[in-house]
C-alpha atoms as a PDB file:
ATOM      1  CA  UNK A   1     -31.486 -12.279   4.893  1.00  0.00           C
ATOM      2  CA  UNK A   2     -28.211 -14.099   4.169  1.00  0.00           C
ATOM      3  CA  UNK A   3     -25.252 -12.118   5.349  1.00  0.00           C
ATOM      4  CA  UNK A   4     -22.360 -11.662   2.240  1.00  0.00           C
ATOM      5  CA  UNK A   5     -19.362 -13.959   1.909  1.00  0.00           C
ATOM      6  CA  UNK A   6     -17.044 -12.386   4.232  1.00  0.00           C
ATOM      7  CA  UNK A   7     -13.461 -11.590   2.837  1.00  0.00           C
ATOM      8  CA  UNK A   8     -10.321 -12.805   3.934  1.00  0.00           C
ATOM      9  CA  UNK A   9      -9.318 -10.155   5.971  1.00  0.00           C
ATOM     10  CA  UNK A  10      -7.312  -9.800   9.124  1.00  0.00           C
ATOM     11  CA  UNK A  11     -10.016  -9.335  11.981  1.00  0.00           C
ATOM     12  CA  UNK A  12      -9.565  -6.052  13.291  1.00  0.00           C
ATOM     13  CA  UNK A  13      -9.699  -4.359   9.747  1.00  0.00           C
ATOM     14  CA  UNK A  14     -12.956  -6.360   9.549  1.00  0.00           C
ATOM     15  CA  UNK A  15     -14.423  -4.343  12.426  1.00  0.00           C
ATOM     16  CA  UNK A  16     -13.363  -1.481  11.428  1.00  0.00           C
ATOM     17  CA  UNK A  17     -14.151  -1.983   7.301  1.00  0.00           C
ATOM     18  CA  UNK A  18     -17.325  -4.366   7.567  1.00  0.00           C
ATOM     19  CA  UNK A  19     -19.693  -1.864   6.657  1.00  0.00           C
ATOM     20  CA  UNK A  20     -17.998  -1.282   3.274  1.00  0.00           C
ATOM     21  CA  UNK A  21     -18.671  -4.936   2.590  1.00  0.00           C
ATOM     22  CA  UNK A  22     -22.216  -4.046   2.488  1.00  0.00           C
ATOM     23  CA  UNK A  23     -22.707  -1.696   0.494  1.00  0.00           C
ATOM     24  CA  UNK A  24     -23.732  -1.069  -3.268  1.00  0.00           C
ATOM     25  CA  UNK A  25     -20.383  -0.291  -4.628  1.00  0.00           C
ATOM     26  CA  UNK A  26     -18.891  -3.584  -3.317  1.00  0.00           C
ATOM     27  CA  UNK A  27     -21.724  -5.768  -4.753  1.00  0.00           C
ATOM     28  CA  UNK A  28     -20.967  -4.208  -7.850  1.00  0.00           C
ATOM     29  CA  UNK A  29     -17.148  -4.893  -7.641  1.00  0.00           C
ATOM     30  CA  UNK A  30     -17.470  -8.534  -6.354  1.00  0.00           C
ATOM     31  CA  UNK A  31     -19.461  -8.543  -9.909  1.00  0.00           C
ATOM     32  CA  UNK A  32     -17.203  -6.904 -12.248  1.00  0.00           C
ATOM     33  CA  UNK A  33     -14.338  -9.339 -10.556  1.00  0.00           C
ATOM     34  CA  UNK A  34     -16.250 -12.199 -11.628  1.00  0.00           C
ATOM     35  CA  UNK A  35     -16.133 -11.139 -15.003  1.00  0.00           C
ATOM     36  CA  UNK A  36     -12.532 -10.127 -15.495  1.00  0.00           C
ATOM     37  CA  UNK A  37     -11.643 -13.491 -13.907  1.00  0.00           C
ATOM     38  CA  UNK A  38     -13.360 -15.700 -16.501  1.00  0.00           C
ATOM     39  CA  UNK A  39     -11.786 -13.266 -19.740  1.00  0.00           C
ATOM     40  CA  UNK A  40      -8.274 -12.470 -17.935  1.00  0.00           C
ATOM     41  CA  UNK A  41      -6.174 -13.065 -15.988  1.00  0.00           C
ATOM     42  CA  UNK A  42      -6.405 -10.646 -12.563  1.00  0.00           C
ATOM     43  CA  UNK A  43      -3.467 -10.267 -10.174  1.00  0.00           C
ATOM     44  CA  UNK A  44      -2.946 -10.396  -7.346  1.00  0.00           C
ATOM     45  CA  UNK A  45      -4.134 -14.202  -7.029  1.00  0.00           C
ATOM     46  CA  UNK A  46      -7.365 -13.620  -4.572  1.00  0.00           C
ATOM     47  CA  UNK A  47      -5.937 -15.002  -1.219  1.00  0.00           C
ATOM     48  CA  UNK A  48      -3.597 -12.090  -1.676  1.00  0.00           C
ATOM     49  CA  UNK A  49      -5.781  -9.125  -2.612  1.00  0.00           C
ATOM     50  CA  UNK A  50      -6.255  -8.055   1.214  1.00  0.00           C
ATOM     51  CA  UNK A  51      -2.496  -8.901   2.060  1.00  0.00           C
ATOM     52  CA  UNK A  52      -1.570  -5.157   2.921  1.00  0.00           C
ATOM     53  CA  UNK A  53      -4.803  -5.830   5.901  1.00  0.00           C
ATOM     54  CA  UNK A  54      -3.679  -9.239   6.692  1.00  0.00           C
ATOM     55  CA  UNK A  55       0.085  -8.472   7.119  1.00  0.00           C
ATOM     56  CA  UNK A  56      -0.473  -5.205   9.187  1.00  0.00           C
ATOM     57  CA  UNK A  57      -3.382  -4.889  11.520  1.00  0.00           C
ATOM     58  CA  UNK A  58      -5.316  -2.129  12.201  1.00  0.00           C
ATOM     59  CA  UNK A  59      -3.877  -0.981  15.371  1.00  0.00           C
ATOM     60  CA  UNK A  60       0.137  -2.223  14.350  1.00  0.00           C
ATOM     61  CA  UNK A  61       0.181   0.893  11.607  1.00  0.00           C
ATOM     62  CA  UNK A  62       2.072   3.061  12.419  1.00  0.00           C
ATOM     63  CA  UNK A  63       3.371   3.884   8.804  1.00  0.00           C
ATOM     64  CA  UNK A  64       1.154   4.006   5.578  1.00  0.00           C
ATOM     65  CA  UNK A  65       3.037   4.254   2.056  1.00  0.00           C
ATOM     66  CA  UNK A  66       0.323   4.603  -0.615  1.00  0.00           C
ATOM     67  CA  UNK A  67       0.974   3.132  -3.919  1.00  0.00           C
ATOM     68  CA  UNK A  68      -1.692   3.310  -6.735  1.00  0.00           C
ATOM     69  CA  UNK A  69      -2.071  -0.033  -8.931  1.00  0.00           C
ATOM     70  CA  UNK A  70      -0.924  -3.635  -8.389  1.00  0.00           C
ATOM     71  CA  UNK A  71       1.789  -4.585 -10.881  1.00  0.00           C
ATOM     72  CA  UNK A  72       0.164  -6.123 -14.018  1.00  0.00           C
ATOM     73  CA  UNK A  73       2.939  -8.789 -14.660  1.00  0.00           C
ATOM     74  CA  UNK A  74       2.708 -12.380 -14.624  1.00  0.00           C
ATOM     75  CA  UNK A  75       3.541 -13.260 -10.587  1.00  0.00           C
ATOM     76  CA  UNK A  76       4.890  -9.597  -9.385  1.00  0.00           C
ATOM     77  CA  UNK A  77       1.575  -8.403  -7.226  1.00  0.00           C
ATOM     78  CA  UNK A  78       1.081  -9.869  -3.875  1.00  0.00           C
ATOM     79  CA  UNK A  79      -0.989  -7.489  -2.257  1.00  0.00           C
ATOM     80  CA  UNK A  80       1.875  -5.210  -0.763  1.00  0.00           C
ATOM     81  CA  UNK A  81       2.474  -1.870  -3.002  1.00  0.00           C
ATOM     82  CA  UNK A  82       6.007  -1.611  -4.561  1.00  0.00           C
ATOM     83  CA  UNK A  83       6.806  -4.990  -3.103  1.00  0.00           C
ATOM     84  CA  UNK A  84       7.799  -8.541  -5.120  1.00  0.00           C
ATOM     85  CA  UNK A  85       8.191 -12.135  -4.085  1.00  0.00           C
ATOM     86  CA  UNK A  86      11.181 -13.528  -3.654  1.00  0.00           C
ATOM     87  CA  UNK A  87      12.623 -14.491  -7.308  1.00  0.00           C
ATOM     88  CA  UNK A  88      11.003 -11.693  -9.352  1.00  0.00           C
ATOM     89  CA  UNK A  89      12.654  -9.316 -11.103  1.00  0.00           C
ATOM     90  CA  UNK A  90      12.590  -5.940  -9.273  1.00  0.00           C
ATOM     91  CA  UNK A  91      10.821  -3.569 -10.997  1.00  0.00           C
ATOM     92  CA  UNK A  92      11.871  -0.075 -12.086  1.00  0.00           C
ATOM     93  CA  UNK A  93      10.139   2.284  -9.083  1.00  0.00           C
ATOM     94  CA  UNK A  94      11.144  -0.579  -6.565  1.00  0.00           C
ATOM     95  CA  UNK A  95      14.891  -0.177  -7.569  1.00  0.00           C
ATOM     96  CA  UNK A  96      14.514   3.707  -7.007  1.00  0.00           C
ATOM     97  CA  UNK A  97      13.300   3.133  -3.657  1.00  0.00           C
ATOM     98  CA  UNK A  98      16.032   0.658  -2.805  1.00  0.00           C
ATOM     99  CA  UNK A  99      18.937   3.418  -4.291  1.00  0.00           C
ATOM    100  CA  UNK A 100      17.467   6.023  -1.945  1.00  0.00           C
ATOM    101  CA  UNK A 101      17.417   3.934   1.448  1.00  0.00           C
ATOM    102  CA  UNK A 102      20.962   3.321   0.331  1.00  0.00           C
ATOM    103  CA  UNK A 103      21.499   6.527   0.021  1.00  0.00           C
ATOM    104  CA  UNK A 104      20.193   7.502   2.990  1.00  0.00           C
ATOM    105  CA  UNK A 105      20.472   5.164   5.294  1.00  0.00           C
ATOM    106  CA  UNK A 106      23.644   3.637   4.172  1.00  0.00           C
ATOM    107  CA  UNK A 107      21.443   0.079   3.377  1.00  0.00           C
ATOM    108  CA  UNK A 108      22.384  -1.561   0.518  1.00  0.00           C
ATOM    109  CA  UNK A 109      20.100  -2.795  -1.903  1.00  0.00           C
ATOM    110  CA  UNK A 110      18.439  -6.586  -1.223  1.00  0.00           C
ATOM    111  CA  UNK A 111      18.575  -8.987  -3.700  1.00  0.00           C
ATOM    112  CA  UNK A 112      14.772  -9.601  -3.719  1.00  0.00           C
ATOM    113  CA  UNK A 113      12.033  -7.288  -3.503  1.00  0.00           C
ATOM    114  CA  UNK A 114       9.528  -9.016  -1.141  1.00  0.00           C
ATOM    115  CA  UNK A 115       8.618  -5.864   1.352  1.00  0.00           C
ATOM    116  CA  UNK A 116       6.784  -8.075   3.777  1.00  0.00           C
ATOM    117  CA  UNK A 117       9.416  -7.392   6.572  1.00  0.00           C
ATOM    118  CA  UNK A 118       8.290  -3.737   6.523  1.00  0.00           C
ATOM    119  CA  UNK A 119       4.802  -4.704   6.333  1.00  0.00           C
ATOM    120  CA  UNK A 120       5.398  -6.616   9.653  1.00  0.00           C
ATOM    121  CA  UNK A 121       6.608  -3.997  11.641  1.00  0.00           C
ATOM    122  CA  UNK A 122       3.719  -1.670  10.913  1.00  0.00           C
ATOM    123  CA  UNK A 123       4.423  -0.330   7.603  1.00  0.00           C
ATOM    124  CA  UNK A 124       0.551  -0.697   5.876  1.00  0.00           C
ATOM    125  CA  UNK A 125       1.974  -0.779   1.725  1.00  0.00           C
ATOM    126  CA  UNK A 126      -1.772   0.156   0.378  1.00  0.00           C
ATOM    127  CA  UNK A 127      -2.427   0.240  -2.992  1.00  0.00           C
ATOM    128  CA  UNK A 128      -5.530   2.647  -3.712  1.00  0.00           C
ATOM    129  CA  UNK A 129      -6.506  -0.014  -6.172  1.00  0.00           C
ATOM    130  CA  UNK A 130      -5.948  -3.684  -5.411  1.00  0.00           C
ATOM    131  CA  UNK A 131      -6.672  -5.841  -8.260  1.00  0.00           C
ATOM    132  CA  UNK A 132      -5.391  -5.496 -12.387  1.00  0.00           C
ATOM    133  CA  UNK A 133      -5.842  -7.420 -15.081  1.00  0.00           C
ATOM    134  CA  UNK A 134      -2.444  -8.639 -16.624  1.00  0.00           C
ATOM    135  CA  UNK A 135      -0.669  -6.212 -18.790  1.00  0.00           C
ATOM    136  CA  UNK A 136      -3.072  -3.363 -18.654  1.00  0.00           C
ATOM    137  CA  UNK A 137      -1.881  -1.136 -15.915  1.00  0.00           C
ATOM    138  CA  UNK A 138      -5.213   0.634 -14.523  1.00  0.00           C
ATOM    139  CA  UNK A 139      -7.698  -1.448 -15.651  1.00  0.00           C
ATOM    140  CA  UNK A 140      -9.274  -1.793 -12.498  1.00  0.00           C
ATOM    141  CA  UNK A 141      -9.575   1.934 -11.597  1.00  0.00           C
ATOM    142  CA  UNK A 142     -12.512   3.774 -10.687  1.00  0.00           C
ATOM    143  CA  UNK A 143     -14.651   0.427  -9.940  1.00  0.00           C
ATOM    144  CA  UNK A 144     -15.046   0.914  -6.699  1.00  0.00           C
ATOM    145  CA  UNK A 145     -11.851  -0.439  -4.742  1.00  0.00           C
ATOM    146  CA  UNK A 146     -10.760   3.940  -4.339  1.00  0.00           C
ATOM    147  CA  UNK A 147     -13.965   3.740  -1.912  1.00  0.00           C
ATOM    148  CA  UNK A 148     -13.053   0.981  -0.250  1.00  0.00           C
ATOM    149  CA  UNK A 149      -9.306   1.887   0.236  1.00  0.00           C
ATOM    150  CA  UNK A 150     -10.123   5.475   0.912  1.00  0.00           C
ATOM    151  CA  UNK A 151     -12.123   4.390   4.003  1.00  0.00           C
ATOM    152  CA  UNK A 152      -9.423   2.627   5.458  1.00  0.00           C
ATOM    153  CA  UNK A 153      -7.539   5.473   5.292  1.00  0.00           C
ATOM    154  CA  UNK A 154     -10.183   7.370   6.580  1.00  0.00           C
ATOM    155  CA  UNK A 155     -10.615   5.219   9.904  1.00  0.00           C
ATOM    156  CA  UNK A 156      -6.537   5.196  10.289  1.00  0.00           C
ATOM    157  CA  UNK A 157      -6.917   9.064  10.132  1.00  0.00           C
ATOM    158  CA  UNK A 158     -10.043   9.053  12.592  1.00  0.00           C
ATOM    159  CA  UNK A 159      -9.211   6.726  14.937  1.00  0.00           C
ATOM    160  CA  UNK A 160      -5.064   6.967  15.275  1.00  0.00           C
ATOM    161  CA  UNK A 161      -2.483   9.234  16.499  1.00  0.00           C
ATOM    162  CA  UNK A 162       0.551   9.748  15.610  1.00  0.00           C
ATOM    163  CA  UNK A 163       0.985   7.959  12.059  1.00  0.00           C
ATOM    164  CA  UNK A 164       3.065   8.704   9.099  1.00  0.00           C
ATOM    165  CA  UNK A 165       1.320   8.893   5.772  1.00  0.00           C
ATOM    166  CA  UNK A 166       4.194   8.528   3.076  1.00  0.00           C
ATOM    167  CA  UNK A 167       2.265  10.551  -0.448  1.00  0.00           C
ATOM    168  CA  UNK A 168       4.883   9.834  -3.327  1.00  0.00           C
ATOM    169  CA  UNK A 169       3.205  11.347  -6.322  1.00  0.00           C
ATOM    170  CA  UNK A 170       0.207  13.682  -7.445  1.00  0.00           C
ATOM    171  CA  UNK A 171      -1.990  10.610  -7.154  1.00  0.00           C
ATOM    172  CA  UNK A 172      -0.904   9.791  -3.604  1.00  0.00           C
ATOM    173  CA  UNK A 173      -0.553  13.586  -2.564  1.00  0.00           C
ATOM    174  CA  UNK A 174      -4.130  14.103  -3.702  1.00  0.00           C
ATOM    175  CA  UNK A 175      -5.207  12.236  -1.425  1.00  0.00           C
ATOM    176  CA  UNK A 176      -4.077  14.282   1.710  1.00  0.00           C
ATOM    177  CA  UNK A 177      -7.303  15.419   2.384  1.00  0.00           C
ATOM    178  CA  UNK A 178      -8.221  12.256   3.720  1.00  0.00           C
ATOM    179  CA  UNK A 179      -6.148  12.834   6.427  1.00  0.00           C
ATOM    180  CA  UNK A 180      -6.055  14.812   9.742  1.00  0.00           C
ATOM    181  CA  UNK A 181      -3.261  17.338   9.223  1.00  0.00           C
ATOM    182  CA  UNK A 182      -3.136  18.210  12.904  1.00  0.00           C
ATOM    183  CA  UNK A 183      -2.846  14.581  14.472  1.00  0.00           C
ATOM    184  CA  UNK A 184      -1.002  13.052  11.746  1.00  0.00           C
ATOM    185  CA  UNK A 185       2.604  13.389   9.699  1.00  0.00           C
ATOM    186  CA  UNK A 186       2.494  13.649   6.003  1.00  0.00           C
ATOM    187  CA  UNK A 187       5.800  12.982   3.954  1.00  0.00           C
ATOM    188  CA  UNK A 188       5.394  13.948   0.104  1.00  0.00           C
ATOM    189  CA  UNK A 189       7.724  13.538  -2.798  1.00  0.00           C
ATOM    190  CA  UNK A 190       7.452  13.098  -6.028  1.00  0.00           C
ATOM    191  CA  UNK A 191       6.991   9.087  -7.347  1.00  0.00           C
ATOM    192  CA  UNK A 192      10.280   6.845  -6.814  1.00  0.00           C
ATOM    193  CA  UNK A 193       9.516   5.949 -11.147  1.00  0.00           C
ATOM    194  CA  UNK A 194      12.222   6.492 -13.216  1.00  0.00           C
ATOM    195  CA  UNK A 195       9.983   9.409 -14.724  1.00  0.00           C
ATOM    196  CA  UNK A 196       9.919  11.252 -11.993  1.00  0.00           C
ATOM    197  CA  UNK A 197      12.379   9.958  -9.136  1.00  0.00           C
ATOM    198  CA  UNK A 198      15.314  12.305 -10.417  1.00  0.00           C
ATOM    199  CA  UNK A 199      12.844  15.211  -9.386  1.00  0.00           C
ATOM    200  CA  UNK A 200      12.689  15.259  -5.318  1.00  0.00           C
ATOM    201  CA  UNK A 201      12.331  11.581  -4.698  1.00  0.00           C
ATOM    202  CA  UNK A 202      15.627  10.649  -4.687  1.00  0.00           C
ATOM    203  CA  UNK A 203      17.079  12.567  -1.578  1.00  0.00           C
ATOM    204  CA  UNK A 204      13.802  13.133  -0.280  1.00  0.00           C
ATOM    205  CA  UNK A 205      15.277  11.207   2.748  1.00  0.00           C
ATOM    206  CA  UNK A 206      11.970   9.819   4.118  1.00  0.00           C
ATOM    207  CA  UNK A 207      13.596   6.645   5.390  1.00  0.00           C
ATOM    208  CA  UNK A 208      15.207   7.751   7.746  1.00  0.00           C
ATOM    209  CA  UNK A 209      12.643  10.717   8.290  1.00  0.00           C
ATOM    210  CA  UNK A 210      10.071   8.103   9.384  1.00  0.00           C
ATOM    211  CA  UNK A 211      12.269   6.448  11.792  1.00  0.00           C
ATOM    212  CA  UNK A 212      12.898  10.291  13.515  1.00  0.00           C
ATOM    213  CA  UNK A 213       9.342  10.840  13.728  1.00  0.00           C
ATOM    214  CA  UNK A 214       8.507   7.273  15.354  1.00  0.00           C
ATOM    215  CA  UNK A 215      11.993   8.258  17.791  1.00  0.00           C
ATOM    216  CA  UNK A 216      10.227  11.282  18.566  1.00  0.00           C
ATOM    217  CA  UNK A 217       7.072   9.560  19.571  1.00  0.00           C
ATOM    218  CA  UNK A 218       8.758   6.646  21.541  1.00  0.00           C
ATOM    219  CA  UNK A 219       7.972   4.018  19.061  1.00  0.00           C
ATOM    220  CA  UNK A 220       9.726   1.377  17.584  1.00  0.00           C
ATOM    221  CA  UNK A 221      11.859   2.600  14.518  1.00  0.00           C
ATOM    222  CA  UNK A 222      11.202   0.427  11.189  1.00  0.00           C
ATOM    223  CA  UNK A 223      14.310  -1.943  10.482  1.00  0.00           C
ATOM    224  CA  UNK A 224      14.335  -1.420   6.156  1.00  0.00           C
ATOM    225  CA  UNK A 225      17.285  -3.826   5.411  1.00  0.00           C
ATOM    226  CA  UNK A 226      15.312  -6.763   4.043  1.00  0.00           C
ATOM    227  CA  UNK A 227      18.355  -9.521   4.177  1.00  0.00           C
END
């Protein structure tokens, strides 16, 4: 029997995710992907739809911030949640997050929005969803990637100590139960939109939260200026 197409993801998420690759669900992603791709356009380009894997590997994470959907505009998504490439226009919940490390940490805000930096240093910016098709924010829910990227967070919960799960919204905070309370840190506010930011997110103080914890625990705190 011919093995699948293996994805292009970093190797030691492949070990620890190849199962999911497998199964029924994925099949039947990999299919609906096909589809969307010859009516739509689907972001993020697919090189980039495992970037949050590929920039932080399993065993770097020491910090997970869970975002929900890719952004549905024309070049924003590139596989890191809340982040931007260089040159794009920041987008509302990104600016929000930017005013509160200023706020707490003193930072000021970057003139680009590219996240990677973070991403390098162990910071695992998961989208629960990774693919969209442009313009239609959701569109790509509840086809199967919530399995997938519930897993990982499953293994990171199983098979870690010590790591700091940032939940910034009911969507992220819902899924807490994924995690193991008594091994793990959990961080919850509500989402850094401009809906909701004015009610706990900003001065929430998780920046600079994170970097006490990973003091605490002898690791390396996470640098957030991006320039």
């Amino acid at each position: 029997m011919n093995e699948p197409q293996s994805p292009a993801i970093e190797e030691s998420w492949r070990v620890v995710l190849g199962e999911e690759f497998r199964k029924p669900y994925m099949a039947g992603l990999k299919g609906f992907l096909v589809n969307e791709k010859v009516k739509f356009r689907v972001f993020p380009p697919g090189s980039l739809i495992f970037n949050a894997f590929n920039q932080t590997p399993f065993n770097d994470v020491k910090v997970v911030i869970l975002g929900q959907d890719p952004y549905h505009g024309y070049g924003e998504a590139h596989g890191l949640c809340f982040s931007v490439l260089e040159g794009i226009t920041k987008p509302p919940s990104l600016i929000n997050i930017f005013k509160e490390i200023e706020n707490d940490l003193g930072i000021k805000p970057p003139k680009h929005g590219n996240l990677t930096k973070w991403a390098k240093q162990g910071v695992l910016l998961l989208n629960a969803t990774l693919t969209v098709r442009e313009n239609q924010a959701g569109s790509h829910q509840n086809k199967g990637w919530e399995s997938f990227t519930d897993e990982a967070i499953k293994q990171l919960s199983t098979q870690r100590e010590g790591l700091i799960f940032v939940l910034w919204g009911k969507f992220a905070e819902a899924k807490s139960v994924l995690i193991d309370k008594s091994k793990h840190f959990i961080l919850s506010a509500p989402h850094p939109s401009p809906f909701s930011a004015n009610r706990g997110f900003f001065g929430c103080r998780h920046f600079s939260r994170i970097n006490e914890l990973l003091k605490q625990m002898d690791k390396q705190e996470i640098d957030w200026r991006l320039e």
